[in-house]
C-alpha atoms as a PDB file:
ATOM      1  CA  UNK A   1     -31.366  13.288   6.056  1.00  0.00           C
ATOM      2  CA  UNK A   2     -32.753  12.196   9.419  1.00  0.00           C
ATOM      3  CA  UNK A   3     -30.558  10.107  11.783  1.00  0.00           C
ATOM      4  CA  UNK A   4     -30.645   6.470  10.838  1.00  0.00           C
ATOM      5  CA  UNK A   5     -29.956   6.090  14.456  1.00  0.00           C
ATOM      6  CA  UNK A   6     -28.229   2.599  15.616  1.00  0.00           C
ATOM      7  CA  UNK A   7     -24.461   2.025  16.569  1.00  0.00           C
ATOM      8  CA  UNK A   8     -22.429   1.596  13.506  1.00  0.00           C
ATOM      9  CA  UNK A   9     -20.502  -1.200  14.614  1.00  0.00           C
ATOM     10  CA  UNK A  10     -23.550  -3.447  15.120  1.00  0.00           C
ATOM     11  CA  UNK A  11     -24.999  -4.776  11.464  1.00  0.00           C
ATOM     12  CA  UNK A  12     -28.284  -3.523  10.465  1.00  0.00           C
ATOM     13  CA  UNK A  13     -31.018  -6.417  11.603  1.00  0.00           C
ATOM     14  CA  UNK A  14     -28.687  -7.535  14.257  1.00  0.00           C
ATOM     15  CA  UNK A  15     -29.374  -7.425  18.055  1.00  0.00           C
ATOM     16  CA  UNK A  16     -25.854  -8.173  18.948  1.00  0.00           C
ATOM     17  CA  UNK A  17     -24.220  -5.488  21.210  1.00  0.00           C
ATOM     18  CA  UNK A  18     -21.331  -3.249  19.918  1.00  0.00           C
ATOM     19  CA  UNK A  19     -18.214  -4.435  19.686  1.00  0.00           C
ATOM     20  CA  UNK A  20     -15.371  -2.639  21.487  1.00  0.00           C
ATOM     21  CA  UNK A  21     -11.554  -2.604  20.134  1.00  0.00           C
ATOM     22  CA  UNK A  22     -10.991  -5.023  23.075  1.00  0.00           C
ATOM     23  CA  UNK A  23     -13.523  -7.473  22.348  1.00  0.00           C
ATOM     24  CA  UNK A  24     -11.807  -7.492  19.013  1.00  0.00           C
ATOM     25  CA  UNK A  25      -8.441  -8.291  20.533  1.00  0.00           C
ATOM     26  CA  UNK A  26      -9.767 -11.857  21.408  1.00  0.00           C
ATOM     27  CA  UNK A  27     -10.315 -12.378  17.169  1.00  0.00           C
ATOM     28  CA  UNK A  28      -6.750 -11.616  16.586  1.00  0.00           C
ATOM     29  CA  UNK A  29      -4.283 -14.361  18.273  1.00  0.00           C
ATOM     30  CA  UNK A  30      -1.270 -12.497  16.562  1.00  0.00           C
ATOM     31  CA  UNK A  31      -1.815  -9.242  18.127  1.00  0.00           C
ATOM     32  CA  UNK A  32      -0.802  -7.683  14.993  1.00  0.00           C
ATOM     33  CA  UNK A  33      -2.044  -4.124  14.395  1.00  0.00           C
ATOM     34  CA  UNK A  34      -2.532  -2.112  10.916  1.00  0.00           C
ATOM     35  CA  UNK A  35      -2.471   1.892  10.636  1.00  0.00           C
ATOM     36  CA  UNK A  36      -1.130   4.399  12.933  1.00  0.00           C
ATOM     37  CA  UNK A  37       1.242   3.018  15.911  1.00  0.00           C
ATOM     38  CA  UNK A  38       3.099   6.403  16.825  1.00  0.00           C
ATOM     39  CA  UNK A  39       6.359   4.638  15.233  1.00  0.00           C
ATOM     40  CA  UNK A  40       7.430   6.971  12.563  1.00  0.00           C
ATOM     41  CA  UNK A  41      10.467   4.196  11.598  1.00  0.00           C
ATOM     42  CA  UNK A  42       7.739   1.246  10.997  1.00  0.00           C
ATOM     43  CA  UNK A  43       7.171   1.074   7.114  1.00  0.00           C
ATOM     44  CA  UNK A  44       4.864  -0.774   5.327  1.00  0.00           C
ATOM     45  CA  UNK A  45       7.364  -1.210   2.284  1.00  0.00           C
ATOM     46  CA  UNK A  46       8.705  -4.174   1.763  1.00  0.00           C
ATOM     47  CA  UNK A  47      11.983  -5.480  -0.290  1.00  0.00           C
ATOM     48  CA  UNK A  48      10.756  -6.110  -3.829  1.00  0.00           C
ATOM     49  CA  UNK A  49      12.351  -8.956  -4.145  1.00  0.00           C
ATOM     50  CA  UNK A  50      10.396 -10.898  -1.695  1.00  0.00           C
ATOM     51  CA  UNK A  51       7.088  -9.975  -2.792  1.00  0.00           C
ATOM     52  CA  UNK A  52       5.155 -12.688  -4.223  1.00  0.00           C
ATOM     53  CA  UNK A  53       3.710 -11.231  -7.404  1.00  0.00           C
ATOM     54  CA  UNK A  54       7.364  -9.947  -8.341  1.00  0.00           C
ATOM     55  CA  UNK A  55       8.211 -11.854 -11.101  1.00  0.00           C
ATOM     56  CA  UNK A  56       5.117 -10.776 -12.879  1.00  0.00           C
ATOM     57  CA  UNK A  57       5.163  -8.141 -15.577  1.00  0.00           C
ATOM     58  CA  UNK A  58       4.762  -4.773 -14.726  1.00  0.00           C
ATOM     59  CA  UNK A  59       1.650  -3.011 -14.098  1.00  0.00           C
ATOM     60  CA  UNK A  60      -0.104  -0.369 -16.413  1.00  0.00           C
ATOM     61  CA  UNK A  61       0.149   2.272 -13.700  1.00  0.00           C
ATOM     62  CA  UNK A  62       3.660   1.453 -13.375  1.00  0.00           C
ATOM     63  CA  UNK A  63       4.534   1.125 -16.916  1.00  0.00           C
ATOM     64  CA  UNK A  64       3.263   4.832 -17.668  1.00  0.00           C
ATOM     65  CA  UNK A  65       4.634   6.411 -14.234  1.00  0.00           C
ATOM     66  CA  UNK A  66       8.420   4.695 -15.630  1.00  0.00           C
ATOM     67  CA  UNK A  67       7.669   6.243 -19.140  1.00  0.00           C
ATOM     68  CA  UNK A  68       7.200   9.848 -17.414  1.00  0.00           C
ATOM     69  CA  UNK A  69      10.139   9.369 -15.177  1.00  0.00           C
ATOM     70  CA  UNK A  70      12.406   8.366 -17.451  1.00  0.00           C
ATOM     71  CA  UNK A  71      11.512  11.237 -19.811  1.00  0.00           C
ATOM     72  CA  UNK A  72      12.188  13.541 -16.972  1.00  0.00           C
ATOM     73  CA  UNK A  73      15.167  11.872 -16.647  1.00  0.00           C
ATOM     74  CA  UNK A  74      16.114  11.884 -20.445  1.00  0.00           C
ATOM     75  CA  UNK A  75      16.640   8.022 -20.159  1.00  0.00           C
ATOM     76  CA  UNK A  76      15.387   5.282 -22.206  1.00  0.00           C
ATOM     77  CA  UNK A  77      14.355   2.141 -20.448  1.00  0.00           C
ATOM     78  CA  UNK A  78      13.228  -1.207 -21.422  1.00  0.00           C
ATOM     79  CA  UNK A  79       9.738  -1.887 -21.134  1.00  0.00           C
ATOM     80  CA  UNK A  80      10.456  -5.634 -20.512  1.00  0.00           C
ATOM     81  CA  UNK A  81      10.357  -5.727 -16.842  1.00  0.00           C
ATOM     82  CA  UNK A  82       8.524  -7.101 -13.855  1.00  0.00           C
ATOM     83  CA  UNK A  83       6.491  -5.522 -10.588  1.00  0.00           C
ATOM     84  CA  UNK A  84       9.473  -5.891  -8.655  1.00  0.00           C
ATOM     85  CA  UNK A  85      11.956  -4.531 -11.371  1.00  0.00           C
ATOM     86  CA  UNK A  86       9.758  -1.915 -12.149  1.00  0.00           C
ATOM     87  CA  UNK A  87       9.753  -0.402  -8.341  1.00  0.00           C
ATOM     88  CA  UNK A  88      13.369  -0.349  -7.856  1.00  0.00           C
ATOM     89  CA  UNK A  89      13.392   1.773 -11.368  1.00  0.00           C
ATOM     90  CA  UNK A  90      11.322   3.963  -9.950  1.00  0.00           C
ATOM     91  CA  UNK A  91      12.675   4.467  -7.179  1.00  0.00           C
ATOM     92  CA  UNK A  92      16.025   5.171  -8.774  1.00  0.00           C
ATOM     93  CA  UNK A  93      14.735   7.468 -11.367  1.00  0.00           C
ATOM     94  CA  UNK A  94      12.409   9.444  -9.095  1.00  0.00           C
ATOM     95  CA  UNK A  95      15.674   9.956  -6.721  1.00  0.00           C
ATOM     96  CA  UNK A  96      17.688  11.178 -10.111  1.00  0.00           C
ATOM     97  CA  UNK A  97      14.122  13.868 -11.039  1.00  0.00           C
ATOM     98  CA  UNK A  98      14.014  14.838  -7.488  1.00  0.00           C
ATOM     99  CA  UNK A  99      10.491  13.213  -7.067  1.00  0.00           C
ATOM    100  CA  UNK A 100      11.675  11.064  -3.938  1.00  0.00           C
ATOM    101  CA  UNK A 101       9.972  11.180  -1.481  1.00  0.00           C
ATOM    102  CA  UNK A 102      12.518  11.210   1.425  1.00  0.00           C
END
């Protein structure tokens, strides 16, 4: 394929210049980064008890990731939980199969 040519922060049609990273800083009063920031400590995982959708049910991915767990495990769980019940579980039961991964 031939080179479409163009910079590929400036939208097709448009005759704006390119953008740098700090004429973006300008858009974001906050200063508030995502991805990479050299700080091995920072997580991105929150407490699931303060996430908003906690308190609804479970979600298929996690439902069938429990199941397999809990197998490993040789436990039997009730299937009657929500998102944020369903995370701590598997966070317990993948530090009982050895599946953690800290």
């Amino acid at each position: 394929m031939g080179d479409l040519g163009g910079d590929v922060s400036t939208p097709v049609g448009s005759s704006a210049p390119p953008r740098s990273i700090a004429d973006m800083s300008d858009t974001n009063p906050t200063g508030e980064t995502l991805g990479a920031t050299g700080d091995a400590d920072s997580s991105a995982e929150k407490d699931p008890s303060t996430w908003v959708t906690g308190d609804e049910p479970m979600t298929a991915p996690q439902r069938s990731y429990i199941d397999t767990l809990a197998r490993e495990a040789g436990e039997e769980i009730s299937a009657d939980m929500t998102k944020a019940e369903a995370s701590e579980q598997i966070d317990r039961l993948q530090e009982k199969t050895g599946r953690s991964n800290d």
